[in-house]
C-alpha atoms as a PDB file:
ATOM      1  CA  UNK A   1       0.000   0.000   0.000  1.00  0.00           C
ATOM      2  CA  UNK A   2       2.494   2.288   0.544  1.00  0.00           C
ATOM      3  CA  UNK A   3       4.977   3.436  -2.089  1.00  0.00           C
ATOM      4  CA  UNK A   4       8.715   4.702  -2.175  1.00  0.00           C
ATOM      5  CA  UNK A   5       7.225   7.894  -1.364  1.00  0.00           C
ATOM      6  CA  UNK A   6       5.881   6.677   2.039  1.00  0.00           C
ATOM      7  CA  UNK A   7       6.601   4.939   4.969  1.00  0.00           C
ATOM      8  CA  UNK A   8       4.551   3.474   7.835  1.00  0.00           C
ATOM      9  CA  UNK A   9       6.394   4.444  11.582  1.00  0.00           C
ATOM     10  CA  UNK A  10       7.911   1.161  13.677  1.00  0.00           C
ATOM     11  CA  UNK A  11       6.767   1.092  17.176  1.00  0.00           C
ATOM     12  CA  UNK A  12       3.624   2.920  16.711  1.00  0.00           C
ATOM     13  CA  UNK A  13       1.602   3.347  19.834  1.00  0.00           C
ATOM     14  CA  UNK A  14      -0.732   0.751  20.858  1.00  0.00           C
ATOM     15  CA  UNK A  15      -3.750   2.769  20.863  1.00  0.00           C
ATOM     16  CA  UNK A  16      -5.635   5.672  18.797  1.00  0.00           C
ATOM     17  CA  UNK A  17      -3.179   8.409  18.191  1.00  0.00           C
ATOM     18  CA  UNK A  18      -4.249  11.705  19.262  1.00  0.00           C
ATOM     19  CA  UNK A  19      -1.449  14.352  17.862  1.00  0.00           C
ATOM     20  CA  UNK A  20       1.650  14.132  15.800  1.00  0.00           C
ATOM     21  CA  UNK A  21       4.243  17.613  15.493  1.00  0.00           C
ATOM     22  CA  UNK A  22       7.061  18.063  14.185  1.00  0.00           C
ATOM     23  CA  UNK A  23      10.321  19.244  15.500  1.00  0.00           C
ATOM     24  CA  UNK A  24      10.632  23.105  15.168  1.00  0.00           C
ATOM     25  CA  UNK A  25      14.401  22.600  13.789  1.00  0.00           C
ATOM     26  CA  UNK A  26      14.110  19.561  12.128  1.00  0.00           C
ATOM     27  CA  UNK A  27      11.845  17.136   9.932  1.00  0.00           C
ATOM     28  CA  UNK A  28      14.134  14.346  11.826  1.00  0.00           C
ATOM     29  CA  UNK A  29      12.078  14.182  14.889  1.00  0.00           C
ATOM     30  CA  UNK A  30       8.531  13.462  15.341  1.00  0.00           C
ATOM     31  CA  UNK A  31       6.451  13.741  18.792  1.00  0.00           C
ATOM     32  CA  UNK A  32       3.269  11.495  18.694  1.00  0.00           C
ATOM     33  CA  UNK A  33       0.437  11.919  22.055  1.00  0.00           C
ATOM     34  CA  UNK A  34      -1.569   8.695  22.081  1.00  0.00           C
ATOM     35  CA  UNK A  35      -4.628   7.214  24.241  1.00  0.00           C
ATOM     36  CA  UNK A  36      -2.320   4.911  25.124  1.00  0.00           C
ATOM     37  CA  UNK A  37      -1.276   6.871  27.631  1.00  0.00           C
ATOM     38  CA  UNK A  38       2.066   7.910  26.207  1.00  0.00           C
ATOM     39  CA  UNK A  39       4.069  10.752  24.053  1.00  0.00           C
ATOM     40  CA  UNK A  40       6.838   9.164  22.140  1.00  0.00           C
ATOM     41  CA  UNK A  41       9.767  10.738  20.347  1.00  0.00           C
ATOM     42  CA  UNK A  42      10.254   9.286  16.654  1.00  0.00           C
ATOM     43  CA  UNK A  43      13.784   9.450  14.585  1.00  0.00           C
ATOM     44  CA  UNK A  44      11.633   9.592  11.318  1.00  0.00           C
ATOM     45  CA  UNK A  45      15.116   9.490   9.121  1.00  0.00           C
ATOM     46  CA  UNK A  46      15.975   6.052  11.237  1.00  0.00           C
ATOM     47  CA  UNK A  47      11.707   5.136  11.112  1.00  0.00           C
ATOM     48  CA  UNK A  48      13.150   4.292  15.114  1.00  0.00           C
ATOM     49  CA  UNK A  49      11.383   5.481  18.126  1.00  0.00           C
ATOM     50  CA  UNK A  50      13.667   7.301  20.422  1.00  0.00           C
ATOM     51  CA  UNK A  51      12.153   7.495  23.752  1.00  0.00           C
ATOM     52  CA  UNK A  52       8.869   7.195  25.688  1.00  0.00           C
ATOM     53  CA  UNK A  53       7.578   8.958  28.398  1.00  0.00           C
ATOM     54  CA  UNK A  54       3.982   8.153  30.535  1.00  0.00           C
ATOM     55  CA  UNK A  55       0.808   9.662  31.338  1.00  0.00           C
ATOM     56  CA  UNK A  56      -1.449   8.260  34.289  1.00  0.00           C
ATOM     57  CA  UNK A  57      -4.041   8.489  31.458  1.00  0.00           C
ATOM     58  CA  UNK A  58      -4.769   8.798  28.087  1.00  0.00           C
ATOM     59  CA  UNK A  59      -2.740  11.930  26.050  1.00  0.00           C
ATOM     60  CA  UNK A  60      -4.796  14.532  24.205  1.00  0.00           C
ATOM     61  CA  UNK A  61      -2.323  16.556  23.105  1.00  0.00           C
ATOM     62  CA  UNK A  62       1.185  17.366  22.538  1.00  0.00           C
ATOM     63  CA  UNK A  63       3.604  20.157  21.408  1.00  0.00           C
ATOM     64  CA  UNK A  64       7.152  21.097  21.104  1.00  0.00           C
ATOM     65  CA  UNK A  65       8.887  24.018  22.739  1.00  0.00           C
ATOM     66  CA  UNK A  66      12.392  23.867  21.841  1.00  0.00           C
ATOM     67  CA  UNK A  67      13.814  21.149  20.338  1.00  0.00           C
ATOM     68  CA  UNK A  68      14.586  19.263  23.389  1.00  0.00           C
ATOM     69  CA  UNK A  69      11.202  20.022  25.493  1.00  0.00           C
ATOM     70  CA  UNK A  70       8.053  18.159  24.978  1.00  0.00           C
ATOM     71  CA  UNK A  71       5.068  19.274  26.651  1.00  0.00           C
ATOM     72  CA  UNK A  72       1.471  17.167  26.784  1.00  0.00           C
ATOM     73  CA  UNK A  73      -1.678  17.108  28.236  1.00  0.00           C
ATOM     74  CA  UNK A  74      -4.713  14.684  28.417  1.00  0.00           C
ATOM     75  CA  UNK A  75      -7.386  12.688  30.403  1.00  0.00           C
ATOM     76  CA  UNK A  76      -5.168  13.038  33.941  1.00  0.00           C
ATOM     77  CA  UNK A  77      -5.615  16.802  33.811  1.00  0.00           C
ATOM     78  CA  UNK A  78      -1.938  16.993  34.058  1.00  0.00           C
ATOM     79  CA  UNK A  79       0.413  19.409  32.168  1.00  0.00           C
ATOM     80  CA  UNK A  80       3.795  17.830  31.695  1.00  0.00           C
ATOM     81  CA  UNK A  81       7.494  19.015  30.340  1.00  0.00           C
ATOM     82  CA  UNK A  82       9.514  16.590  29.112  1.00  0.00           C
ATOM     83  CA  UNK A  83      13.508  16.772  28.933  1.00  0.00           C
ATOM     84  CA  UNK A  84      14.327  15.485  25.761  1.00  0.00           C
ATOM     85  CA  UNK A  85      17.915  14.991  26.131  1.00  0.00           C
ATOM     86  CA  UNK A  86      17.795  14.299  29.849  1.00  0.00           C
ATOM     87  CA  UNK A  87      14.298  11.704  29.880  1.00  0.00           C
ATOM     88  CA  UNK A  88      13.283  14.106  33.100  1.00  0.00           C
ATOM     89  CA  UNK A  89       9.878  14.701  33.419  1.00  0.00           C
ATOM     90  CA  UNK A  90       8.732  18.027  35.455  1.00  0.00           C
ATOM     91  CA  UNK A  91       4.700  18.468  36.116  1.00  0.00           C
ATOM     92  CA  UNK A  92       4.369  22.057  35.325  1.00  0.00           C
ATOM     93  CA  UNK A  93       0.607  22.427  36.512  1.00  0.00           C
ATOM     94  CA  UNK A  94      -2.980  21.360  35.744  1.00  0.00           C
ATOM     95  CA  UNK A  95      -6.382  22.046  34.663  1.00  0.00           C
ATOM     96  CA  UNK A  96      -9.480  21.279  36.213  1.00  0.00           C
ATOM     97  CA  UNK A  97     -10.918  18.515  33.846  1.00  0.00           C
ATOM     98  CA  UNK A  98      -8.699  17.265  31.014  1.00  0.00           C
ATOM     99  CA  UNK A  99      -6.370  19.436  28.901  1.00  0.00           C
ATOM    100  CA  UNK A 100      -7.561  18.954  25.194  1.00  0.00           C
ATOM    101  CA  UNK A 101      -4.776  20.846  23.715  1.00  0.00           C
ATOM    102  CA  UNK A 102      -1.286  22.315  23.962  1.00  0.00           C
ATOM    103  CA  UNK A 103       0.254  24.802  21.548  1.00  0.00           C
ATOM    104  CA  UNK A 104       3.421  26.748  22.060  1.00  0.00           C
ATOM    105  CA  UNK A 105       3.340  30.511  20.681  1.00  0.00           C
ATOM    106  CA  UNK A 106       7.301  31.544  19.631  1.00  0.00           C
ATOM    107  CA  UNK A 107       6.088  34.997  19.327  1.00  0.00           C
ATOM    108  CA  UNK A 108       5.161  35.787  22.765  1.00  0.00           C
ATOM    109  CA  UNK A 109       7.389  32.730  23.977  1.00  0.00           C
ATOM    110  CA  UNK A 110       4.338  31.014  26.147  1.00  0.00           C
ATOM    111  CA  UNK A 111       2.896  27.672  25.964  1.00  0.00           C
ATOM    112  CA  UNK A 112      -1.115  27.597  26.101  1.00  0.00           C
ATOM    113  CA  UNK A 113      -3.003  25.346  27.236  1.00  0.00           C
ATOM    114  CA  UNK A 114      -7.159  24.655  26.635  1.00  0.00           C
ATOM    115  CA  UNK A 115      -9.096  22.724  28.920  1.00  0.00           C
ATOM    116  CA  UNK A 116     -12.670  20.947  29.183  1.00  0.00           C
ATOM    117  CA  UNK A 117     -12.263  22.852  32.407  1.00  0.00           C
ATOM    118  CA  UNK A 118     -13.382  26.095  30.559  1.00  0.00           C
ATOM    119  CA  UNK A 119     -10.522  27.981  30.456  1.00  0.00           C
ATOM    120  CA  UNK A 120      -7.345  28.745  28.592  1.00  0.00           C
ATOM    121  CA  UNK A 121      -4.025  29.023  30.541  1.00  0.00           C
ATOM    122  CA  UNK A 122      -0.729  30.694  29.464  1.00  0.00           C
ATOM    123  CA  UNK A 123       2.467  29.255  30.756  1.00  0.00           C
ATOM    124  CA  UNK A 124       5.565  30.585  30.973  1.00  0.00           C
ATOM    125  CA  UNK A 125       8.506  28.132  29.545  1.00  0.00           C
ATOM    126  CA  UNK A 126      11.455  29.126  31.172  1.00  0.00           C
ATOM    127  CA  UNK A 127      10.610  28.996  34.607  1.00  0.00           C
ATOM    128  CA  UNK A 128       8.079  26.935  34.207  1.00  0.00           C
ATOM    129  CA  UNK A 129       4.907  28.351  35.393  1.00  0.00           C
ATOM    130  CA  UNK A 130       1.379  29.589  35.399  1.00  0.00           C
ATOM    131  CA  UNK A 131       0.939  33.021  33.391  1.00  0.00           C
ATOM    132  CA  UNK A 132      -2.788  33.263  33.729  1.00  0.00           C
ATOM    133  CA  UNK A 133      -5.562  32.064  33.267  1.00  0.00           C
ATOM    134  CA  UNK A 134      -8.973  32.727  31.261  1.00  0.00           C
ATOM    135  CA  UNK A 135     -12.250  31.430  31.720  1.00  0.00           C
ATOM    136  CA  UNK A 136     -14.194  30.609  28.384  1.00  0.00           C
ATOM    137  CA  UNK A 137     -18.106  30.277  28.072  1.00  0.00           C
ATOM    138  CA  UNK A 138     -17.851  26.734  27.309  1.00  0.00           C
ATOM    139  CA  UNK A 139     -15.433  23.884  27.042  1.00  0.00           C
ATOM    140  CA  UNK A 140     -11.980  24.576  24.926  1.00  0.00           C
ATOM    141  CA  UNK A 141     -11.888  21.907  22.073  1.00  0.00           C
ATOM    142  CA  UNK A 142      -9.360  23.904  19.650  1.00  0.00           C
ATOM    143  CA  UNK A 143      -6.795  26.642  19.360  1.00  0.00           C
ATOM    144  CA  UNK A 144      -4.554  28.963  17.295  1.00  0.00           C
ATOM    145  CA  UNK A 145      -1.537  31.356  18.187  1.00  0.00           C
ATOM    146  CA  UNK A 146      -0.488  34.229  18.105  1.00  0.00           C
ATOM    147  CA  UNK A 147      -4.133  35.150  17.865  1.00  0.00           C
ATOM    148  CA  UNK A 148      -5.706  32.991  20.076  1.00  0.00           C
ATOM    149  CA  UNK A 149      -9.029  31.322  19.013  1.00  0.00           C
ATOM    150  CA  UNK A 150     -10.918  28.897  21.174  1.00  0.00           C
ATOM    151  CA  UNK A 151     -13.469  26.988  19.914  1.00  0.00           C
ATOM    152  CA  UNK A 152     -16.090  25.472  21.718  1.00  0.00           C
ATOM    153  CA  UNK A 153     -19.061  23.728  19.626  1.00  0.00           C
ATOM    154  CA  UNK A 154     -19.437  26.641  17.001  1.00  0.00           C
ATOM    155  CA  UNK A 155     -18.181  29.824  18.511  1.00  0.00           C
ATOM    156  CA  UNK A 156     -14.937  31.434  17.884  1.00  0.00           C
ATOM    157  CA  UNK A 157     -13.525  33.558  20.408  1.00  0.00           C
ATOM    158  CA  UNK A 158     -10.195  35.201  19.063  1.00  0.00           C
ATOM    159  CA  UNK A 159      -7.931  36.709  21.804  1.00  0.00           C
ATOM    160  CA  UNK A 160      -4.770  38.912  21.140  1.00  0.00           C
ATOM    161  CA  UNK A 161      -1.730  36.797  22.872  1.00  0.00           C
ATOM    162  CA  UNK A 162      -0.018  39.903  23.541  1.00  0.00           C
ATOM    163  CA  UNK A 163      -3.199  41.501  25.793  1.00  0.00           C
ATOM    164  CA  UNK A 164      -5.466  39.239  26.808  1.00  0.00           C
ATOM    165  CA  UNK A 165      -7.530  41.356  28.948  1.00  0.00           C
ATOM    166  CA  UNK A 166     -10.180  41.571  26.219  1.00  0.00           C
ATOM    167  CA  UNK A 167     -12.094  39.338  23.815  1.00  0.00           C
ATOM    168  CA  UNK A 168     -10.831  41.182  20.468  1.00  0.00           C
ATOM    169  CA  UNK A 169     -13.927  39.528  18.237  1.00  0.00           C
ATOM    170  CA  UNK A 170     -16.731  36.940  18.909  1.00  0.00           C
ATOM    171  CA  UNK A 171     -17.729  35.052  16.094  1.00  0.00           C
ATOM    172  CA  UNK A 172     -19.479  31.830  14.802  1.00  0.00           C
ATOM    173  CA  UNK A 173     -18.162  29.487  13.008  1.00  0.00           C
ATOM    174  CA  UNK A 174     -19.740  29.620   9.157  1.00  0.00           C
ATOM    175  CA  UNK A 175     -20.549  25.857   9.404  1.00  0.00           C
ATOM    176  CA  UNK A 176     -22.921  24.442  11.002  1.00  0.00           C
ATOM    177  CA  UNK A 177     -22.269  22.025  12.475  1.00  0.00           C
ATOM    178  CA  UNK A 178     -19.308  21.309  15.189  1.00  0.00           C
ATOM    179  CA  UNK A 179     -16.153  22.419  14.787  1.00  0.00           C
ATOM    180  CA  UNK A 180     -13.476  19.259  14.699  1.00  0.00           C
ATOM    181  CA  UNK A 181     -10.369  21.469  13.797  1.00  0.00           C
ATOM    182  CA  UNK A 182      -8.954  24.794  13.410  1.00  0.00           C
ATOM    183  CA  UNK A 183      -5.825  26.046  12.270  1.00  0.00           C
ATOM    184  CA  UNK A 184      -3.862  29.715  11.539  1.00  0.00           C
ATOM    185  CA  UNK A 185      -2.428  30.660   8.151  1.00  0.00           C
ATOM    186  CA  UNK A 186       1.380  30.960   8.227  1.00  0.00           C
ATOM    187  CA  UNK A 187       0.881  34.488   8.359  1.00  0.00           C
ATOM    188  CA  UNK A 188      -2.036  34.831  11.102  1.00  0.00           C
ATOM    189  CA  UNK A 189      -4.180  36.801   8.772  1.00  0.00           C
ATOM    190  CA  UNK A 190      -6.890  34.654   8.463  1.00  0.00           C
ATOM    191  CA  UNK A 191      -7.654  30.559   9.495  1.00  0.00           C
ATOM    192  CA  UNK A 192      -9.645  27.514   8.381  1.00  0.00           C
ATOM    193  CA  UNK A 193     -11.741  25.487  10.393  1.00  0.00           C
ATOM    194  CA  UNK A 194     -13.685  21.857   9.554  1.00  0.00           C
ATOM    195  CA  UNK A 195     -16.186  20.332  10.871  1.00  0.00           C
ATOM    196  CA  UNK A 196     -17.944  17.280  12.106  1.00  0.00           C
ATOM    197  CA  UNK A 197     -20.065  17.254   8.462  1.00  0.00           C
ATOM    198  CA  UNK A 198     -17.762  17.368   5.796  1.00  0.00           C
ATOM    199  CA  UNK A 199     -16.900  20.831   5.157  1.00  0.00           C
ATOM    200  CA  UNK A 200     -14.417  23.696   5.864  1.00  0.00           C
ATOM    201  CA  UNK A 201     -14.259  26.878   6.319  1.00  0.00           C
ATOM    202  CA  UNK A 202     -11.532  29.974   5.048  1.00  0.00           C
ATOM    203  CA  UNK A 203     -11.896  32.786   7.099  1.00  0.00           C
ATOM    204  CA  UNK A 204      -9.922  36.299   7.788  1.00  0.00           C
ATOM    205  CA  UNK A 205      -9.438  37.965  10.940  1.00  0.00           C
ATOM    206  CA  UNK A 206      -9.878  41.845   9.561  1.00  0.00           C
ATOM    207  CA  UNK A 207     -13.160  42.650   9.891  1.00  0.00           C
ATOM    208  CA  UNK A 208     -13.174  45.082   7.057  1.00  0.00           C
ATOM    209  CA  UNK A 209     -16.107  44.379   4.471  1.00  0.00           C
ATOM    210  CA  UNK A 210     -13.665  43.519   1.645  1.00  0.00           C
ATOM    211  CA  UNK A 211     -11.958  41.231   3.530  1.00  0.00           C
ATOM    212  CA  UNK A 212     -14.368  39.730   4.727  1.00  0.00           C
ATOM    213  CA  UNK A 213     -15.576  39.045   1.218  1.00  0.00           C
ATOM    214  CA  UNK A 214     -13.144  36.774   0.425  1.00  0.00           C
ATOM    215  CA  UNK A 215     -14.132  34.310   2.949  1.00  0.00           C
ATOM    216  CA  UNK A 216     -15.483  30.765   1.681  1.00  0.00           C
ATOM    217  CA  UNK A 217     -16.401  27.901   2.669  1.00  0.00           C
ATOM    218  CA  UNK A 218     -16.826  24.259   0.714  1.00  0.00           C
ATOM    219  CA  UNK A 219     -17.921  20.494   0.634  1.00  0.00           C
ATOM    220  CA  UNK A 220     -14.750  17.814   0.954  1.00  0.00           C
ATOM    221  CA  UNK A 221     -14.921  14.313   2.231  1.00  0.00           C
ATOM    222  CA  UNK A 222     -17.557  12.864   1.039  1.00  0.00           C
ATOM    223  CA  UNK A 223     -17.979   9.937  -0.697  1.00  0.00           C
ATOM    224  CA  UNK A 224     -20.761   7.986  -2.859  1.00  0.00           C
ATOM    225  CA  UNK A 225     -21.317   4.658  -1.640  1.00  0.00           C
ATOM    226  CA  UNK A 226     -24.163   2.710  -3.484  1.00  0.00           C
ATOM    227  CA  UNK A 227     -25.850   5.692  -4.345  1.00  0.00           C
ATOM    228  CA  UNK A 228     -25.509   7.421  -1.373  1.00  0.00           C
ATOM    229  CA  UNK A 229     -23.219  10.301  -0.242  1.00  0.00           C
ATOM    230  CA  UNK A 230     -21.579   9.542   3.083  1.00  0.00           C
ATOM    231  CA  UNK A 231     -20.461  12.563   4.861  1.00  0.00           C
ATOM    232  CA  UNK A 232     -17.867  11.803   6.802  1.00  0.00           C
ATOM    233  CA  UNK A 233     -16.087  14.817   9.486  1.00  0.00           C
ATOM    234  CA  UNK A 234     -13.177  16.273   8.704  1.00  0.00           C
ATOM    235  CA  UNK A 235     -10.890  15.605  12.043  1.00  0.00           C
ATOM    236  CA  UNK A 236      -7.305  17.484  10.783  1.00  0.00           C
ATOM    237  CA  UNK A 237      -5.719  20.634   9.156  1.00  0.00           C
ATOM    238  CA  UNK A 238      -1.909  21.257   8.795  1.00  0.00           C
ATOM    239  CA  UNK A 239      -0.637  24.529   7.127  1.00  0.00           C
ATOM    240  CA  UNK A 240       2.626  23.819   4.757  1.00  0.00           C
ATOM    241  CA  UNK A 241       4.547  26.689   5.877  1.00  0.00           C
ATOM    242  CA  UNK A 242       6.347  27.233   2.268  1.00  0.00           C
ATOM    243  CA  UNK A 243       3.195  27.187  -0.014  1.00  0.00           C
ATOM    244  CA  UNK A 244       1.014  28.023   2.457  1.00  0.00           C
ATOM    245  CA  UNK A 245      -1.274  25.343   0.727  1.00  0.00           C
ATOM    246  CA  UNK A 246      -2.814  23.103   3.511  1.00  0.00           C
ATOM    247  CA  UNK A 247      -3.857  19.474   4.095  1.00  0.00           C
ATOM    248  CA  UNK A 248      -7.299  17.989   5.160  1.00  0.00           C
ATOM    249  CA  UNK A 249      -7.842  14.559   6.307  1.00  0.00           C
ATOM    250  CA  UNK A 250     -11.244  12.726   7.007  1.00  0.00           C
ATOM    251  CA  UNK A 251     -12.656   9.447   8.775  1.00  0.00           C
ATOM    252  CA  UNK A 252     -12.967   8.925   5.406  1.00  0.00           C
ATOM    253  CA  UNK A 253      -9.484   7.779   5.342  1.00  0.00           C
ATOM    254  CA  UNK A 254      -8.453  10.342   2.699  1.00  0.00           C
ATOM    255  CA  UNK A 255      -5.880  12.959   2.889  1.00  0.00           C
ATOM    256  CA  UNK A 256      -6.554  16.247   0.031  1.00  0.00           C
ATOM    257  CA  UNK A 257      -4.000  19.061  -0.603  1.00  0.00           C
ATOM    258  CA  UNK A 258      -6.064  22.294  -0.859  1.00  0.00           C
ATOM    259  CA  UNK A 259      -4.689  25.845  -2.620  1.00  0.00           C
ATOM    260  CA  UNK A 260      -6.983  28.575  -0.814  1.00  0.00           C
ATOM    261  CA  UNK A 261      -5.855  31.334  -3.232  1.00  0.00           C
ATOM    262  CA  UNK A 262      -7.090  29.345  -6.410  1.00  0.00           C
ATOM    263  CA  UNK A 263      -9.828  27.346  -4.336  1.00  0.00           C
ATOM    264  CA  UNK A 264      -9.440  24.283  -5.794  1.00  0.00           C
ATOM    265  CA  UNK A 265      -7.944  21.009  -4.537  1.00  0.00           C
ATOM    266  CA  UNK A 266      -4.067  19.995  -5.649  1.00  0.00           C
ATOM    267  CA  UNK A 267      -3.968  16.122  -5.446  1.00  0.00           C
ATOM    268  CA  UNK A 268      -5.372  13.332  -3.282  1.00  0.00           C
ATOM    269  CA  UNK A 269      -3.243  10.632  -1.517  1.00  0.00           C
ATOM    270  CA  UNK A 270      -4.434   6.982  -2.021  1.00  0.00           C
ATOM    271  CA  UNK A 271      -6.811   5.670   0.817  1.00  0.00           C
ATOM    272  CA  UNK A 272      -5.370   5.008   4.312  1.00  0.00           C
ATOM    273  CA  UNK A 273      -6.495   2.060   6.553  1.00  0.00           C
ATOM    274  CA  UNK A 274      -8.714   4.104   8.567  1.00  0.00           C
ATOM    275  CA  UNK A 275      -9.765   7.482   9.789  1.00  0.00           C
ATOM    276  CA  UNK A 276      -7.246  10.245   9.862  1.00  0.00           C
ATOM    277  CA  UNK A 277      -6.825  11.994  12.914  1.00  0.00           C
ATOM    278  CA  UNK A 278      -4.144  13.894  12.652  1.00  0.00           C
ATOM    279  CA  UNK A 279      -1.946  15.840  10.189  1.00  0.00           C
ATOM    280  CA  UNK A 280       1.408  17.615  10.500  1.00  0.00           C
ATOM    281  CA  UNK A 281       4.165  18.839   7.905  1.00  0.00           C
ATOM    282  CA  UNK A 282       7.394  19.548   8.870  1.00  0.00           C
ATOM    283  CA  UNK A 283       9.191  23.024   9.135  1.00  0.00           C
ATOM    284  CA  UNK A 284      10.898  22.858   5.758  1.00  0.00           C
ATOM    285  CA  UNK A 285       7.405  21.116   4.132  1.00  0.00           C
ATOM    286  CA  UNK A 286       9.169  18.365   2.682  1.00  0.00           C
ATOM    287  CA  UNK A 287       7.408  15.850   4.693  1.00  0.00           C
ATOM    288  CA  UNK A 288       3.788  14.947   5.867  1.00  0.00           C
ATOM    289  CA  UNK A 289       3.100  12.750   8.588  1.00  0.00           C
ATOM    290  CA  UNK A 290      -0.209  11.372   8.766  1.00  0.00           C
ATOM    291  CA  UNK A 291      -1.879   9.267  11.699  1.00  0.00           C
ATOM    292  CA  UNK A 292      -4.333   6.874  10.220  1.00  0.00           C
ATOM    293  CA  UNK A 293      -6.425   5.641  13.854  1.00  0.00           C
ATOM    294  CA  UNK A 294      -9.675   4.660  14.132  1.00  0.00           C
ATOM    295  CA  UNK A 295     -11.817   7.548  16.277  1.00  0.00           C
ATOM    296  CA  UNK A 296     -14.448   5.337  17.250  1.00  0.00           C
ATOM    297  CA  UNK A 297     -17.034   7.023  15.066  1.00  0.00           C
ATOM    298  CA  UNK A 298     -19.358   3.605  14.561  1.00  0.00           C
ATOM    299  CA  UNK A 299     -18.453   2.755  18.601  1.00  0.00           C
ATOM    300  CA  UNK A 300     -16.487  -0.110  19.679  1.00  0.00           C
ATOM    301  CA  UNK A 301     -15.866  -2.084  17.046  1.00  0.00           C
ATOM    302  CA  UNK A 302     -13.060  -3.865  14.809  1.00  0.00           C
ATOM    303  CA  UNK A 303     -10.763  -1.567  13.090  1.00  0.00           C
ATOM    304  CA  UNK A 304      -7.906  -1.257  11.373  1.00  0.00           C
ATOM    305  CA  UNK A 305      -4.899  -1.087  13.321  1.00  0.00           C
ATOM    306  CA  UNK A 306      -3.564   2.596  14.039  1.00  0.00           C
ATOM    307  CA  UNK A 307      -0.431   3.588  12.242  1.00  0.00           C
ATOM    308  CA  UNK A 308       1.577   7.015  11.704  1.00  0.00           C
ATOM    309  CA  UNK A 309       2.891   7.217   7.631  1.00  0.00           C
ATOM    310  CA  UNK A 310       5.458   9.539   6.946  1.00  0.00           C
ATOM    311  CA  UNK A 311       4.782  10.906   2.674  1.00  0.00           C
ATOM    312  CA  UNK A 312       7.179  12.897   1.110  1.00  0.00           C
ATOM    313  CA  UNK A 313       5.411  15.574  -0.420  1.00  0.00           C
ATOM    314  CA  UNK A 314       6.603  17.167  -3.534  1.00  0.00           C
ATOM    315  CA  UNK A 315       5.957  20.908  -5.116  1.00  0.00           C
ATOM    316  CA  UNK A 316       3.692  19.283  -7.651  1.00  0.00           C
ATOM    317  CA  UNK A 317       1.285  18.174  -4.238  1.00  0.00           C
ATOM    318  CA  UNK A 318       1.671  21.467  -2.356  1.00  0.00           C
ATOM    319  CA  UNK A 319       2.107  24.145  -4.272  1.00  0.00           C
ATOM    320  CA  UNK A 320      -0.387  26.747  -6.154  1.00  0.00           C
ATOM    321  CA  UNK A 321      -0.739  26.463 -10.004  1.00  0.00           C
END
């Protein structure tokens, strides 16, 4: 199934996979959160996993601060930095409920955090420890930096990193139906969200009226199956920070290549095993790791076994035409 192109990841973890990022510095290193209750480190040049590090619970989440410092959060409610070099764990602080996602923001040099507990906490990296904290209306299932937006079922809430004693704009999300995904353009003028029924979303931050205009939104992942279109949700969204084209991938088990400038779709990769739920390219863009795992949309049930694939991407995939 796969080709010379593509690999599939030794040592995978031994449940669904929850996040995949790569290295800031490198598209050598790979971290991976999983339900398994673990964050491992990948040497994606050696397809090798390089170290391991526990959870009391399943992981949610996962991010990079340097290249040597993971950080994670998850079901145990627990934020954790990792010492990559060192295999020293420190437990920086915690939520209230579980922490569904961890993002660190180079501009403002804080990690943020987004909880089920209703707020969104800032930490500070180098000491490590609480910045603040900021209670949202409902729970936080999604972020962006440096403009902060936290989404919680179909409202957007965008906050300014830099002052966050304000709400700078409420908004909805255009689709309507639950958000499953958002993500920043490279150059934090705008984002695009997905959601639970097949579509996504371009949007811009400026509120000016011909800005605005440009916004769109359109119909992926969905598939015909004896006469009947399946609509399937579209879980993950990564940005390739060259092109600034970006990647979709669906429980349909398909990853698509979209150009927002041209609004049209580049290429689509063959079909993976199962759903995919969750998308990164590296720095440079030369590489696309995708985490084919089963998110338990039909229940318990048989499934495919989860597996990350690492694709070398090409211009002739990413870039505009």
């Amino acid at each position: 199934m796969t080709g010379s192109n593509e690999f599939k990841l030794n040592q995978g973890p031994d449940d669904a996979i929850s996040a995949v990022k790569f290295s800031p510095s490198t598209s050598q290193f790979l971290l991976v959160s999983s339900w398994d209750s673990t964050v491992r480190l990948y040497d994606v040049g050696g397809n090798s996993m390089r170290m391991k590090y526990q959870h009391v619970a399943p992981v949610l989440d996962c991010a990079f601060y340097d290249p040597t410092h993971a950080w994670s959060g998850g079901l145990d409610n627990q934020l954790k930095m990792h010492d990559l070099n060192t295999d020293q764990d420190t437990i920086v602080g915690t939520h209230d409920a579980p922490i569904r996602c961890v993002e660190y923001c180079p501009e403002v040099n804080v990690m943020v955090t987004g909880s089920w507990d209703m707020s969104v906490r800032l930490w500070d990296p180098r000491t490590p420890c609480n910045a603040g904290t900021f209670t949202q209306p409902e729970r936080v299932l999604n972020r962006i930096m440096i403009k902060l937006v936290s989404v919680t079922g179909r409202r957007v809430l965008v906050w300014d990193l830099r002052n966050m004693g304000y709400v700078q704009q409420r908004r909805e999300s255009s689709l309507k139906y639950q958000t499953r995904c958002i993500r920043a353009f490279p150059n934090k003028q705008g984002y695009v969200l997905s959601s639970i029924e097949g579509r996504v979303a371009v949007e811009y931050l400026d509120p000016c009226l011909e800005v605005q205009k440009k916004k769109y939104a359109f119909k992926c992942h969905r598939l015909k199956e004896n006469g009947i279109e399946q609509v399937y949700p579209v879980n993950a969204i990564s940005f390739h920070s060259v092109h600034n084209t970006f990647a979709t991938g669906g429980s349909d088990g398909f990853v698509n290549i979209w150009d927002p400038f041209n609004k049209k779709r580049l290429c689509q990769f063959h079909r993976y095993p199962t759903s995919i739920a969750s998308l990164a390219f590296s720095t440079d863009g030369s590489l696309l790791a995708i985490a084919s795992s089963y998110m338990h949309e039909q229940g318990d049930i048989t499934h495919p076994a989860d597996a990350i694939y690492i694709r070398q991407v090409t211009d002739a995939e990413t870039k505009p035409k």
